[in-house]
N, C-alpha and C. Protein backbone atom coordinates (compact mmCIF):
# COMPACT_ATOMS: atom_id res chain seq x y z
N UNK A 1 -0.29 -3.03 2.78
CA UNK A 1 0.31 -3.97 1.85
C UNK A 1 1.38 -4.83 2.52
N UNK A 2 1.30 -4.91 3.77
CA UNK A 2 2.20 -5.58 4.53
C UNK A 2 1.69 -6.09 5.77
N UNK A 3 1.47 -5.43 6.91
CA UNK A 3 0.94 -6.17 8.29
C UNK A 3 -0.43 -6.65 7.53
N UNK A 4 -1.07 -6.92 7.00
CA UNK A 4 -2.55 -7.55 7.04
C UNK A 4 -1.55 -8.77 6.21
N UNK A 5 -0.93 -8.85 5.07
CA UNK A 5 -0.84 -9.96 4.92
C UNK A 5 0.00 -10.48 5.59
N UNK A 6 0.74 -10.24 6.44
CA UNK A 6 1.70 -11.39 7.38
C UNK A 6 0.52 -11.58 8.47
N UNK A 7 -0.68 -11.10 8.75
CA UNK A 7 -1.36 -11.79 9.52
C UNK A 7 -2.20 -12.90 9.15
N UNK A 8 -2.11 -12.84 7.41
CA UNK A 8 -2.98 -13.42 7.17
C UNK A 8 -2.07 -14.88 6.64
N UNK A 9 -1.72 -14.67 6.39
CA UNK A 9 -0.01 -16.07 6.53
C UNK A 9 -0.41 -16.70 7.90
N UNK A 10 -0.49 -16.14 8.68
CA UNK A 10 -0.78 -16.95 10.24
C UNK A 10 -1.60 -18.57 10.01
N UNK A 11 -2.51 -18.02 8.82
CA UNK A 11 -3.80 -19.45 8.94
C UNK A 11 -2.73 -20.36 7.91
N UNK A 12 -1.88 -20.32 7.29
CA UNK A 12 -1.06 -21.28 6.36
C UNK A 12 -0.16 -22.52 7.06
N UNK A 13 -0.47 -23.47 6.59
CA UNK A 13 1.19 -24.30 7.32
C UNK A 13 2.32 -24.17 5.94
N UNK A 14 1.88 -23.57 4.82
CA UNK A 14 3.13 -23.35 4.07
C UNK A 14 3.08 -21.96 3.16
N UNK A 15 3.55 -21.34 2.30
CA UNK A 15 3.47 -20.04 1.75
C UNK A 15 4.35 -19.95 0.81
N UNK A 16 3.50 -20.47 -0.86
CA UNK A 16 4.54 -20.68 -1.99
C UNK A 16 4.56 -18.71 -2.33
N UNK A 17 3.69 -18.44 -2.31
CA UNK A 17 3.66 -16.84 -3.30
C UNK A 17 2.20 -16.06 -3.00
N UNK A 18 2.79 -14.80 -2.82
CA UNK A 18 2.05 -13.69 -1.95
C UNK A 18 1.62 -12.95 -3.43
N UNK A 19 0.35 -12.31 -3.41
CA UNK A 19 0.16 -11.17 -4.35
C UNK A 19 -0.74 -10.49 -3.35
N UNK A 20 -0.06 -8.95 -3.83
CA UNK A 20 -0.95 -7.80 -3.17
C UNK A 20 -1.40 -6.56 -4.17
N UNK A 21 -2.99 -6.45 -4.22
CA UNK A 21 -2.84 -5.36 -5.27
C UNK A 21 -3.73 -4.29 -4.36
N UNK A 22 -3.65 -2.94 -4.53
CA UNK A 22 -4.33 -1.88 -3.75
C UNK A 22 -4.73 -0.96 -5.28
N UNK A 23 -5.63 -0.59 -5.31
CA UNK A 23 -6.81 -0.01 -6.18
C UNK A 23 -7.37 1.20 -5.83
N UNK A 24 -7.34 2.28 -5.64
CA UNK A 24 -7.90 3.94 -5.06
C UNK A 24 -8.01 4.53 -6.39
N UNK A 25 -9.37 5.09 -6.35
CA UNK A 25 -9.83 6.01 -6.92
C UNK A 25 -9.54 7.48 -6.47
N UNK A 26 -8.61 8.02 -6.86
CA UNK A 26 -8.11 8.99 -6.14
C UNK A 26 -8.66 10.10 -6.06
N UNK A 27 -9.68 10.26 -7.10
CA UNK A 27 -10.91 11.34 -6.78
C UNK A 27 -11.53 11.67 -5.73
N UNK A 28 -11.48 10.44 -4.62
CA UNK A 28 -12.43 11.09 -3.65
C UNK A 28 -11.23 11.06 -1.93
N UNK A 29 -10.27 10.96 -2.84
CA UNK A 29 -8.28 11.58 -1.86
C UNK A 29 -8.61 13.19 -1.63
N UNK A 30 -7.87 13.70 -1.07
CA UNK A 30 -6.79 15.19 -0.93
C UNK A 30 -6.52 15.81 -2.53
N UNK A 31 -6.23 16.88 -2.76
CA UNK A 31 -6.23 17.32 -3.82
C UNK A 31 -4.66 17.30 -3.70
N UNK A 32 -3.58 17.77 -2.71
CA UNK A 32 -2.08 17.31 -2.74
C UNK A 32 -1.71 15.91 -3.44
N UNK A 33 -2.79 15.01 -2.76
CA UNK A 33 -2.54 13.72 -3.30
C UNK A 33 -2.66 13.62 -4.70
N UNK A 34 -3.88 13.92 -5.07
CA UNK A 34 -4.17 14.05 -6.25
C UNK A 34 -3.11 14.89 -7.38
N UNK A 35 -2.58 15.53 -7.06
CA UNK A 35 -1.36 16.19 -7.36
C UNK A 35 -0.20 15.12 -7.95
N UNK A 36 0.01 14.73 -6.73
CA UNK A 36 1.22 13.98 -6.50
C UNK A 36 1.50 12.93 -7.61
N UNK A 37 0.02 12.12 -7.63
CA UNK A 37 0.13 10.75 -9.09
C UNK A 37 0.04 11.82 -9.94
N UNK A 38 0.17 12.93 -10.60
CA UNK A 38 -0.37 13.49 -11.89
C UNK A 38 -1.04 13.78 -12.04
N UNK A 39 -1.95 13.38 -11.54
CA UNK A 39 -4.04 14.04 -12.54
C UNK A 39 -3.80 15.22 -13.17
N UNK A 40 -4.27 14.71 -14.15
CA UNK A 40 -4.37 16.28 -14.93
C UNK A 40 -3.28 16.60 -16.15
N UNK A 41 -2.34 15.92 -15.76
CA UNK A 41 -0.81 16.33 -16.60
C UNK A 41 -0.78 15.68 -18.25
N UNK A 42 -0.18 15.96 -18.97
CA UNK A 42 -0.16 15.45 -19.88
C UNK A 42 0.83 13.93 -20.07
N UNK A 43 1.06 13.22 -20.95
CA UNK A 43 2.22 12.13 -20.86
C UNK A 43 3.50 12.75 -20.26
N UNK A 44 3.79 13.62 -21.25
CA UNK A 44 4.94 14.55 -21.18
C UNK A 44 5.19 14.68 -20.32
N UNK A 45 4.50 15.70 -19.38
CA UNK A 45 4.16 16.06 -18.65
C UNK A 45 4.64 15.58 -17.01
N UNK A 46 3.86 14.15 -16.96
CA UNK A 46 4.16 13.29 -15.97
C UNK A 46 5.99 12.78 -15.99
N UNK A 47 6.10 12.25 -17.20
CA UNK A 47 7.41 11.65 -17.38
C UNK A 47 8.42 13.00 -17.29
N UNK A 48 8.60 14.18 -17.38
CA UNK A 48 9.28 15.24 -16.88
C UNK A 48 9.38 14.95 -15.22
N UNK A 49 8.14 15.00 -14.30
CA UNK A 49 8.01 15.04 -13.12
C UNK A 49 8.54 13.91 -12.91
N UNK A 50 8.57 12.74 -13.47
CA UNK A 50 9.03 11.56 -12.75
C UNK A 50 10.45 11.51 -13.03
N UNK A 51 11.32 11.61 -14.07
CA UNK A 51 12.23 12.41 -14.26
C UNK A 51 13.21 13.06 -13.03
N UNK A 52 12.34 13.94 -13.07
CA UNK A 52 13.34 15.58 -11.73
C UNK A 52 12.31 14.77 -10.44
N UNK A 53 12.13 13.27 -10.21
CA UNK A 53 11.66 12.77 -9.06
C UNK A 53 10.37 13.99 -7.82
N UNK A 54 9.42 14.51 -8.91
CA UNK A 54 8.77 15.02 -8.25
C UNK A 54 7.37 14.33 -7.97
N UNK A 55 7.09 12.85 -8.88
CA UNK A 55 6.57 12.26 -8.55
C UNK A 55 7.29 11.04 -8.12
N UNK A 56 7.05 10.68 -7.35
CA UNK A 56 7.83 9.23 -6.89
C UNK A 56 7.18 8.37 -6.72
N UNK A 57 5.92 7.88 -7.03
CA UNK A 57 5.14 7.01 -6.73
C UNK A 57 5.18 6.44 -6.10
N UNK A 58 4.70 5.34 -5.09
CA UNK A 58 5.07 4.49 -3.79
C UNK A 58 6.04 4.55 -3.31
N UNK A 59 6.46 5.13 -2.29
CA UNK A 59 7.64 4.93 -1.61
C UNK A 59 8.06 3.84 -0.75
N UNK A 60 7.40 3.36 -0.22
CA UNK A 60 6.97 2.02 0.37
C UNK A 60 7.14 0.70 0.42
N UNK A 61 6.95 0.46 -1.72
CA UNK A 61 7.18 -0.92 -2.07
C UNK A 61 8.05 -1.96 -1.28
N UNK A 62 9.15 -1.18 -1.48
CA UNK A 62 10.69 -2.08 -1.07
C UNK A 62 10.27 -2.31 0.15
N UNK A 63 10.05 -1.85 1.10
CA UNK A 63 10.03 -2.27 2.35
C UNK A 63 9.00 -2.88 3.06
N UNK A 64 7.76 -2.84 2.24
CA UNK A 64 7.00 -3.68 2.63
C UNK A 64 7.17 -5.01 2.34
N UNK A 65 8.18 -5.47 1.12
CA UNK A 65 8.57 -6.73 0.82
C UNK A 65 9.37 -7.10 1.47
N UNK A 66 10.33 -6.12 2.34
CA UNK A 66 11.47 -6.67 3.10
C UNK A 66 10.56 -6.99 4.50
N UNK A 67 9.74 -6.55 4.80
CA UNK A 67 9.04 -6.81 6.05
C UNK A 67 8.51 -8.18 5.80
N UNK A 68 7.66 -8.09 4.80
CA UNK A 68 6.92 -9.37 4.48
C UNK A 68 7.93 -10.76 4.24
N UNK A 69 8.61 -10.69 3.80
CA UNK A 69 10.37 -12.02 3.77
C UNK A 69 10.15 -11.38 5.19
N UNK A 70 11.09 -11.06 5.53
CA UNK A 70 10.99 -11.17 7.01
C UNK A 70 10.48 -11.92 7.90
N UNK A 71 9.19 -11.52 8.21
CA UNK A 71 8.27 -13.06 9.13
C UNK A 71 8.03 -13.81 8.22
N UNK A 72 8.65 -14.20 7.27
CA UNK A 72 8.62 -15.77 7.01
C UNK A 72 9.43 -15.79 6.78
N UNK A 73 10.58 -15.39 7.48
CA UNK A 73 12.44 -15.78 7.14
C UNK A 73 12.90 -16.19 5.65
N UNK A 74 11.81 -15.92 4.83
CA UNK A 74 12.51 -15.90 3.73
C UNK A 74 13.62 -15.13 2.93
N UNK A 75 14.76 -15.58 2.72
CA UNK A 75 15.99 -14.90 2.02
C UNK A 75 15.88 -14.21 0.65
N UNK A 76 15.23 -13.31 0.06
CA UNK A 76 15.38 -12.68 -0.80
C UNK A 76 16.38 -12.50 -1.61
N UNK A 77 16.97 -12.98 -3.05
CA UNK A 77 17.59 -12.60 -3.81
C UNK A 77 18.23 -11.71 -4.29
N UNK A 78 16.95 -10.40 -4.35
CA UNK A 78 16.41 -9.23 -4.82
C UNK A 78 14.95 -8.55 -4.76
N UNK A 79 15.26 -7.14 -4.67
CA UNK A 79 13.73 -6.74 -4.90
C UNK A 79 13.74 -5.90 -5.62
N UNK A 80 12.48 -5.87 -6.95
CA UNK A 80 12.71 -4.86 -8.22
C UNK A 80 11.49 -4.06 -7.63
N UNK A 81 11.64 -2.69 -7.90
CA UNK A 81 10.95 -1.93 -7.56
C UNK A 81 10.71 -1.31 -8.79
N UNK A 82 9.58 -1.33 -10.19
CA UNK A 82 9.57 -0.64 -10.94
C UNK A 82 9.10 0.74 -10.88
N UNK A 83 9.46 1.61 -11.97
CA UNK A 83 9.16 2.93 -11.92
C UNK A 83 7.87 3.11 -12.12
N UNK A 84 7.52 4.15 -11.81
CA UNK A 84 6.00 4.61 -11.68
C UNK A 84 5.04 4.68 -13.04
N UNK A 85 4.09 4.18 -13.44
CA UNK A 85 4.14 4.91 -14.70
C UNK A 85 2.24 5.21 -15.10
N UNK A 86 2.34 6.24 -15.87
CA UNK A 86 1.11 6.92 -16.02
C UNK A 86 -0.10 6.04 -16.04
N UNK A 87 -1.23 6.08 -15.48
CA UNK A 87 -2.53 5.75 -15.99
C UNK A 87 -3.29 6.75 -16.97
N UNK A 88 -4.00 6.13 -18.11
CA UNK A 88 -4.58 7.13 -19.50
C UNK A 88 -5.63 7.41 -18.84
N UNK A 89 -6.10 8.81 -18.87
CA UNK A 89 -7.56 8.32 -19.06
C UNK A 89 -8.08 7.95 -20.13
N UNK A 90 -9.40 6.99 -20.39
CA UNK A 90 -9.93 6.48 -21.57
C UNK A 90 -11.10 7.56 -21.58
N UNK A 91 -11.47 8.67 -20.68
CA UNK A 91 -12.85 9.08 -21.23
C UNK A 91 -12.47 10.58 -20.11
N UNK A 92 -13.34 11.56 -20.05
CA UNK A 92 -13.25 12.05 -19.59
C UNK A 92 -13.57 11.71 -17.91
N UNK A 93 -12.41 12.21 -16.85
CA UNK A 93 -13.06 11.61 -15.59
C UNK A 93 -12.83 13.28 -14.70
N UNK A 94 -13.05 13.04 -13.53
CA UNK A 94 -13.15 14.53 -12.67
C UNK A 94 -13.08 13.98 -11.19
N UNK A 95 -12.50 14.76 -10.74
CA UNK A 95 -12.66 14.80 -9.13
C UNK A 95 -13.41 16.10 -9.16
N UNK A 96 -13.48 16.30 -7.39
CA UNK A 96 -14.14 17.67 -7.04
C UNK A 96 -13.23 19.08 -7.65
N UNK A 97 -12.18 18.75 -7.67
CA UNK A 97 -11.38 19.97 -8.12
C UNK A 97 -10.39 19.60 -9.30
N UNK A 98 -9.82 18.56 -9.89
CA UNK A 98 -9.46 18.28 -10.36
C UNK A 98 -9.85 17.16 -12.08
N UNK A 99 -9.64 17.83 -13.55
CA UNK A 99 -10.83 17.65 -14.49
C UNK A 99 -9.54 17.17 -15.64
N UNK A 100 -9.49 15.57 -15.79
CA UNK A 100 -8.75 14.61 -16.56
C UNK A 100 -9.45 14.51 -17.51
N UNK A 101 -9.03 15.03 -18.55
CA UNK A 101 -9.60 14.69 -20.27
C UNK A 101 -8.94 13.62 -20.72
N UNK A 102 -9.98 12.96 -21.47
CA UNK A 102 -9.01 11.62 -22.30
C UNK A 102 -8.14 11.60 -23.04
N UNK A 103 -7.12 11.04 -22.63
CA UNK A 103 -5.72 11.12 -23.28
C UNK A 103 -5.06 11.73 -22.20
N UNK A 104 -5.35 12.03 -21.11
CA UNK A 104 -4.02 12.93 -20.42
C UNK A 104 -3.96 12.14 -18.78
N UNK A 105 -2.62 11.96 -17.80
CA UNK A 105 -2.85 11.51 -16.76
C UNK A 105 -3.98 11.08 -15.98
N UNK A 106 -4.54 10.23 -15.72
CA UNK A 106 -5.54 10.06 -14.24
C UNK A 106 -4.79 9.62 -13.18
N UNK A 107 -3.33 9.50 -13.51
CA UNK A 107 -3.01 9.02 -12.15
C UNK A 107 -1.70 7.97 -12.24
N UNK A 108 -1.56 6.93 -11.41
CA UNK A 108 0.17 6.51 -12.06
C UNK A 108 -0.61 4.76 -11.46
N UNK A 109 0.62 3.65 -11.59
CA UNK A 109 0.33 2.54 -11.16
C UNK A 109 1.90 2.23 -11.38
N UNK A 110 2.06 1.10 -10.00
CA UNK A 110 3.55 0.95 -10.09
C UNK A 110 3.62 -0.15 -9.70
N UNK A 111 4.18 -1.63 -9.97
CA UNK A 111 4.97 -2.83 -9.20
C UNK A 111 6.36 -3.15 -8.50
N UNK A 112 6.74 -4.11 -7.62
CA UNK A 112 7.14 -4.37 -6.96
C UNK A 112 7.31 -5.88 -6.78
N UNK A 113 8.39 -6.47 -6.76
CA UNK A 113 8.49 -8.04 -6.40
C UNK A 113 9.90 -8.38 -6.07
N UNK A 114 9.74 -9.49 -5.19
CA UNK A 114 10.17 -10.05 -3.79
C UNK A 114 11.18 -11.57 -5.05
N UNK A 115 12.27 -11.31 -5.02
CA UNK A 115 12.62 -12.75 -6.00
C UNK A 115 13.28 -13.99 -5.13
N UNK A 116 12.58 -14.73 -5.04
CA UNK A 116 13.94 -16.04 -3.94
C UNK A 116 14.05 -16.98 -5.06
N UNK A 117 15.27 -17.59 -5.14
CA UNK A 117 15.66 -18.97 -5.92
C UNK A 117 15.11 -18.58 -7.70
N UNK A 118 15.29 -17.10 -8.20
CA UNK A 118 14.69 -17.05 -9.25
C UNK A 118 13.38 -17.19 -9.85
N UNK A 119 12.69 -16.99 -8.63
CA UNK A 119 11.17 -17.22 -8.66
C UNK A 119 10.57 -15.76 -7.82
N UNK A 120 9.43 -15.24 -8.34
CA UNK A 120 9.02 -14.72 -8.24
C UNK A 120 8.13 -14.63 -7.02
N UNK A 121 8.05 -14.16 -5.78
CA UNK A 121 7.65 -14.98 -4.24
C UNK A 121 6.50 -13.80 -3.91
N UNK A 122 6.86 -12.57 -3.99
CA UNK A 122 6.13 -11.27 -4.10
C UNK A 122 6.11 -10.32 -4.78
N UNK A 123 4.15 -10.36 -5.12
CA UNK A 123 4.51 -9.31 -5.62
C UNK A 123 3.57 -8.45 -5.42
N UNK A 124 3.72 -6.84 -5.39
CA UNK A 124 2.81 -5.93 -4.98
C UNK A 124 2.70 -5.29 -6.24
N UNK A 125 1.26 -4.72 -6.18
CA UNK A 125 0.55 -3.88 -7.51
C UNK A 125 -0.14 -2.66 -7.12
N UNK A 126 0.14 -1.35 -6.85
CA UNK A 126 -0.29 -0.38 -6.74
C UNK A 126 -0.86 0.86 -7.49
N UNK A 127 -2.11 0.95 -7.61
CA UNK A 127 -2.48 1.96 -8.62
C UNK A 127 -3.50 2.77 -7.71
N UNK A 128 -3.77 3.84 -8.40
CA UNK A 128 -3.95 5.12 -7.77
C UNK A 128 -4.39 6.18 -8.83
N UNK A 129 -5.78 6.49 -9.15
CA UNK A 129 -6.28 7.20 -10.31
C UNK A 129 -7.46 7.66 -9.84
N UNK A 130 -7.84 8.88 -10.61
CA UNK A 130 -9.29 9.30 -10.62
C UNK A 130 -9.86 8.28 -11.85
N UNK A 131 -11.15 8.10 -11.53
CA UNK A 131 -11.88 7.61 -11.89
C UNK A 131 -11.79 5.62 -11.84
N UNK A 132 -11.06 5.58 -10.99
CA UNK A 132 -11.19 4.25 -10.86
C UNK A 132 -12.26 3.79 -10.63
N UNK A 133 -12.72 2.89 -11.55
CA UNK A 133 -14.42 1.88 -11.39
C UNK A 133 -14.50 1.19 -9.97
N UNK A 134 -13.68 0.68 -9.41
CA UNK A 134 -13.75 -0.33 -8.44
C UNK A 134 -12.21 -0.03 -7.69
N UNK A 135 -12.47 0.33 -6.62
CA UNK A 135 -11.86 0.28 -5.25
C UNK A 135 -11.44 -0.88 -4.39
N UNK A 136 -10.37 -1.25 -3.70
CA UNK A 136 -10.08 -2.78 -3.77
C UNK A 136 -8.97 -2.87 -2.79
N UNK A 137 -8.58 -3.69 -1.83
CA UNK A 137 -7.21 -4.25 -1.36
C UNK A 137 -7.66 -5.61 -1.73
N UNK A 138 -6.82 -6.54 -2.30
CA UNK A 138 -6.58 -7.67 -2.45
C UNK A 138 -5.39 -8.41 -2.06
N UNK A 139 -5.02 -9.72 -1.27
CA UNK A 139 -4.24 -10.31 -0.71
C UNK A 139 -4.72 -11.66 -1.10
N UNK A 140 -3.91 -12.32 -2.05
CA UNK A 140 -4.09 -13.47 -2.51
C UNK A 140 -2.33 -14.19 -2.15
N UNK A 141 -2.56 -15.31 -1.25
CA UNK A 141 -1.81 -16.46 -0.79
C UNK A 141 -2.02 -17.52 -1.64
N UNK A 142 -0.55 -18.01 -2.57
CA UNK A 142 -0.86 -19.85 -3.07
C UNK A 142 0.03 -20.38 -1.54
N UNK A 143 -0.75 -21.22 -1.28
CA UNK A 143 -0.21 -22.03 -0.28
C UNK A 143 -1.10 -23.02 0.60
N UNK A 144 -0.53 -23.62 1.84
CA UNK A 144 -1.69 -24.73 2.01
C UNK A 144 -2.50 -24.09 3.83
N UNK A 145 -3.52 -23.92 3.57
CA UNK A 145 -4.22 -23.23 2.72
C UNK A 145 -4.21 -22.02 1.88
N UNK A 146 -4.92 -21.93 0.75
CA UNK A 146 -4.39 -21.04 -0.14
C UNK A 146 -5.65 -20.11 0.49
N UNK A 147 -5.59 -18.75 0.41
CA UNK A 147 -6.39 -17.54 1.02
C UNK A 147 -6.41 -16.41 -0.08
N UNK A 148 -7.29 -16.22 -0.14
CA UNK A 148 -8.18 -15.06 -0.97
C UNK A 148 -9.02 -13.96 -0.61
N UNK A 149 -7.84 -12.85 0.05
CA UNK A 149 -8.85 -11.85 0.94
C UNK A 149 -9.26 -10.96 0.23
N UNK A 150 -10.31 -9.72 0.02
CA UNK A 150 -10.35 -8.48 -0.41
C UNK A 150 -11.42 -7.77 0.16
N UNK A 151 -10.33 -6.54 0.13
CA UNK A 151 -11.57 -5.39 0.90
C UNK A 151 -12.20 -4.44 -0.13
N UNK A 152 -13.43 -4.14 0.24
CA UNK A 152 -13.68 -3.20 -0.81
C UNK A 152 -14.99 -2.50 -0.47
N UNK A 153 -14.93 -1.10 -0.63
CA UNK A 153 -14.12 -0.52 -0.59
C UNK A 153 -12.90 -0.31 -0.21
N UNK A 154 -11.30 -0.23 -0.90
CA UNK A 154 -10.14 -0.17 -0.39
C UNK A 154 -10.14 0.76 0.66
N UNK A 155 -9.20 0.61 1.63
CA UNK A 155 -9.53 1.35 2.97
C UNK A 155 -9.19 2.42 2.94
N UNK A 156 -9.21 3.39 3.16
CA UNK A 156 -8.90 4.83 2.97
C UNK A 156 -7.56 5.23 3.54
N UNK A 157 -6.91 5.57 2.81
CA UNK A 157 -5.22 5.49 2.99
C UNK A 157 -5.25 7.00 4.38
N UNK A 158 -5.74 8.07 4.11
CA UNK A 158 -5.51 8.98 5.44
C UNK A 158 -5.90 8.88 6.61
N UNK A 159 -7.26 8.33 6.35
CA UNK A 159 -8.08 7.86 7.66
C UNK A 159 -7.19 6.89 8.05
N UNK A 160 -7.03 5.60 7.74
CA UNK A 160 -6.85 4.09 7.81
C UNK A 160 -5.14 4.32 8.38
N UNK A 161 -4.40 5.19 8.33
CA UNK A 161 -3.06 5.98 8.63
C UNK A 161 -2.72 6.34 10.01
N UNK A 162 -3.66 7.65 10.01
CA UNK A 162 -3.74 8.12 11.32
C UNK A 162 -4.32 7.04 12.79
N UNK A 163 -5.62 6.37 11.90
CA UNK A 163 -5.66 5.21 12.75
C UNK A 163 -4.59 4.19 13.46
N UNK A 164 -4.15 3.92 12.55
CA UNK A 164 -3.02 2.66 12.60
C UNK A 164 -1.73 3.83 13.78
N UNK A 165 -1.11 4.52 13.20
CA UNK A 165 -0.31 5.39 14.17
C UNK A 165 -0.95 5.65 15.80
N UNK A 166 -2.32 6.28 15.64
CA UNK A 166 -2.96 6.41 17.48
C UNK A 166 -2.85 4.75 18.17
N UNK A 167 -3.45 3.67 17.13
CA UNK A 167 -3.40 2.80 17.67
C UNK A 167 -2.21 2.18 18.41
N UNK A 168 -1.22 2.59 17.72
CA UNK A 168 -0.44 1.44 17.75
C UNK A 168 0.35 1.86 19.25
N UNK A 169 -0.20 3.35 19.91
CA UNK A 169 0.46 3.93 20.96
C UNK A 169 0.47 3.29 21.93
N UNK A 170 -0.16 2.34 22.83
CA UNK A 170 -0.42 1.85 23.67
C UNK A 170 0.65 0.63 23.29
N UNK A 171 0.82 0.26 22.47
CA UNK A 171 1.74 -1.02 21.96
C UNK A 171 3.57 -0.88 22.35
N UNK A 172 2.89 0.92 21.42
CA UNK A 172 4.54 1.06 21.52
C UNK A 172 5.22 1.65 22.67
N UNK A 173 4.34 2.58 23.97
CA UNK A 173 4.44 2.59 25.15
C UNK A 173 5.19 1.61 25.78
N UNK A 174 4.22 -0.11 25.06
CA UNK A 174 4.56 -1.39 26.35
C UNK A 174 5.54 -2.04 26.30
N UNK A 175 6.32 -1.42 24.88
CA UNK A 175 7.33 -2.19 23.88
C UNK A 175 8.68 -2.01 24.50
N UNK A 176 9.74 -3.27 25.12
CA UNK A 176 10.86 -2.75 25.27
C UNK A 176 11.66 -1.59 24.29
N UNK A 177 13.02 -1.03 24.88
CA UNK A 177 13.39 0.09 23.88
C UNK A 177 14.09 -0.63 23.00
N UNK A 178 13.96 0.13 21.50
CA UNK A 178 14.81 -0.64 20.45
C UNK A 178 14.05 -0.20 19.09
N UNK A 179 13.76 -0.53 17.85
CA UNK A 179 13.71 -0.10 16.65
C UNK A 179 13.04 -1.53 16.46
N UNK A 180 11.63 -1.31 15.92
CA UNK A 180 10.59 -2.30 15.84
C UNK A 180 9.99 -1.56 14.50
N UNK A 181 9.59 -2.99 13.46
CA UNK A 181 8.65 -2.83 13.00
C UNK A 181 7.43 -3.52 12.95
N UNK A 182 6.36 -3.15 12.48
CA UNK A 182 4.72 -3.51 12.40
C UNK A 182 5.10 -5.08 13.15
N UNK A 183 5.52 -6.41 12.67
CA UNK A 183 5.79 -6.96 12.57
C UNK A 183 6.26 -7.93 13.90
N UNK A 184 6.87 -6.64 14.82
CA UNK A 184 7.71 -7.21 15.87
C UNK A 184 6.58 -7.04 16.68
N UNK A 185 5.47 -6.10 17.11
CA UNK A 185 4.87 -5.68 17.75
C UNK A 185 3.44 -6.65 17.43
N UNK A 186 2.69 -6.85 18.77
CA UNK A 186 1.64 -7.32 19.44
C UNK A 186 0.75 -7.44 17.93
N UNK A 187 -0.06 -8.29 17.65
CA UNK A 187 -1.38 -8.27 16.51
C UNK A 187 -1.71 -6.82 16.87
N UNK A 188 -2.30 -6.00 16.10
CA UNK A 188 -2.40 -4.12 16.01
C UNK A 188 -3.86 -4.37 16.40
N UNK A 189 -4.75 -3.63 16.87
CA UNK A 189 -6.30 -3.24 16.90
C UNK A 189 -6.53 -2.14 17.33
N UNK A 190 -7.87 -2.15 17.13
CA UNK A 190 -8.57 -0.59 17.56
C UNK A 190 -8.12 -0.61 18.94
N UNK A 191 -7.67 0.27 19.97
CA UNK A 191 -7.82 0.28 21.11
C UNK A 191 -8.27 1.77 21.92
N UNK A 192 -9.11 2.01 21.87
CA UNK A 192 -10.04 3.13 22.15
C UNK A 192 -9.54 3.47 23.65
N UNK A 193 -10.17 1.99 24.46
CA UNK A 193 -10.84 1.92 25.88
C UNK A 193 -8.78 2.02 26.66
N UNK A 194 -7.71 1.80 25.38
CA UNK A 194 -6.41 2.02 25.98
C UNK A 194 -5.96 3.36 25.89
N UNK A 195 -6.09 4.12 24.60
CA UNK A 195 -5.84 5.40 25.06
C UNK A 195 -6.61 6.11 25.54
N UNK A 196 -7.75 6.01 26.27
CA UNK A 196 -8.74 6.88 27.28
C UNK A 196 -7.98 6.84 28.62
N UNK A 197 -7.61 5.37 28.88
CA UNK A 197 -6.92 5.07 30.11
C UNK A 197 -5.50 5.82 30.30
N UNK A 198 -4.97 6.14 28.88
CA UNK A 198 -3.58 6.80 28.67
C UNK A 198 -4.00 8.02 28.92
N UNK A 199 -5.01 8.53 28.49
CA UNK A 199 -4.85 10.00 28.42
C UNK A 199 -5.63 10.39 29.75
N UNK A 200 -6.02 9.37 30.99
CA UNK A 200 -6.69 9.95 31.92
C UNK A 200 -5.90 9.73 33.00
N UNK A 201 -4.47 8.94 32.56
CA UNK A 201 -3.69 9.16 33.74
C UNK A 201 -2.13 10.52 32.90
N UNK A 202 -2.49 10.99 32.20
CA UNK A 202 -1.55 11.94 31.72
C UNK A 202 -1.54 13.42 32.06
């Protein structure tokens, strides 16, 4: 929800307003994970946990907006980070281990936005449920040119994780010393044929 769209800003000569929404069906996640948004819980239930902060939903938001202002030096106002809040189920849904009756948690969905000059510049949309119909990253740019990306299937947050971390080793090896984010560092890619070379002179 952050390095893909500041790369994707690259093709713009201007950048009125960013939207980012991420979409997981969390049924086919970790059962911890699955945990974590609720599944399963009642209203009550959830809003207790969110409450005594045992669910926290995205931790992330804020700082992916401060990254994103960032490479485009935009000055931020503020950033609202709303609280987490339940997804219903409408019908009965199920993961492999985990069995959401209608009416009770599938999961949470939370926003996030970026304010400059009283305008609304970013904003991120995160949801996260069993039984989600459709799976999704979306990155929609108004600007000149305006850009309309989406992946879908949304990329798999553990896989797509661990990836991004091995990758980024060879980067951060080449990187003077100092405190870098996504951002400061080289365009990211697969680099296979670099840590073979790392690990065959180690």
């Amino acid at each position: 929800m952050d390095t893909l769209v500041i790369t994707l800003t690259s093709a713009c000569e201007k950048v009125e307003k960013i939207n980012v929404t991420r979409v997981m069906n969390a049924g086919t996640r970790r059962v911890p994970f699955q945990k974590k948004i609720g599944a399963g819980l009642t209203i009550e239930e959830f809003q207790k946990k969110i409450s005594e902060k045992h669910i926290t939903g995205h931790v992330g938001l804020e700082q992916s907006i401060s990254m994103i202002a960032s490479a485009l030096a935009w000055k931020l106002d503020k950033i609202i980070v709303q609280s987490a809040e339940p997804v219903i189920a409408k019908k009965t849904v199920e993961s492999k281990d985990i069995r959401v009756d209608a009416g009770k948690v599938a999961g949470l969905k939370q926003k996030a936005k970026g304010i400059m000059k009283n305008r609304e510049v970013i904003n991120l949309d995160f949801q996260a449920y069993i039984g989600a119909e459709e799976e999704y990253d979306s990155v929609t740019i108004k600007g000149v040119p305006s850009i309309n990306q989406k992946i879908q299937p949304c990329v798999h947050g553990d896989t797509g994780t661990v990836a991004v971390v091995v990758n980024a080793i060879p980067r951060v090896i080449n990187a003077p010393a100092g405190l870098y984010t996504m951002k400061d560092l080289p365009v990211p890619s697969a680099t296979p044929e670099d840590l073979r070379k790392y690990l065959r002179s180690a």
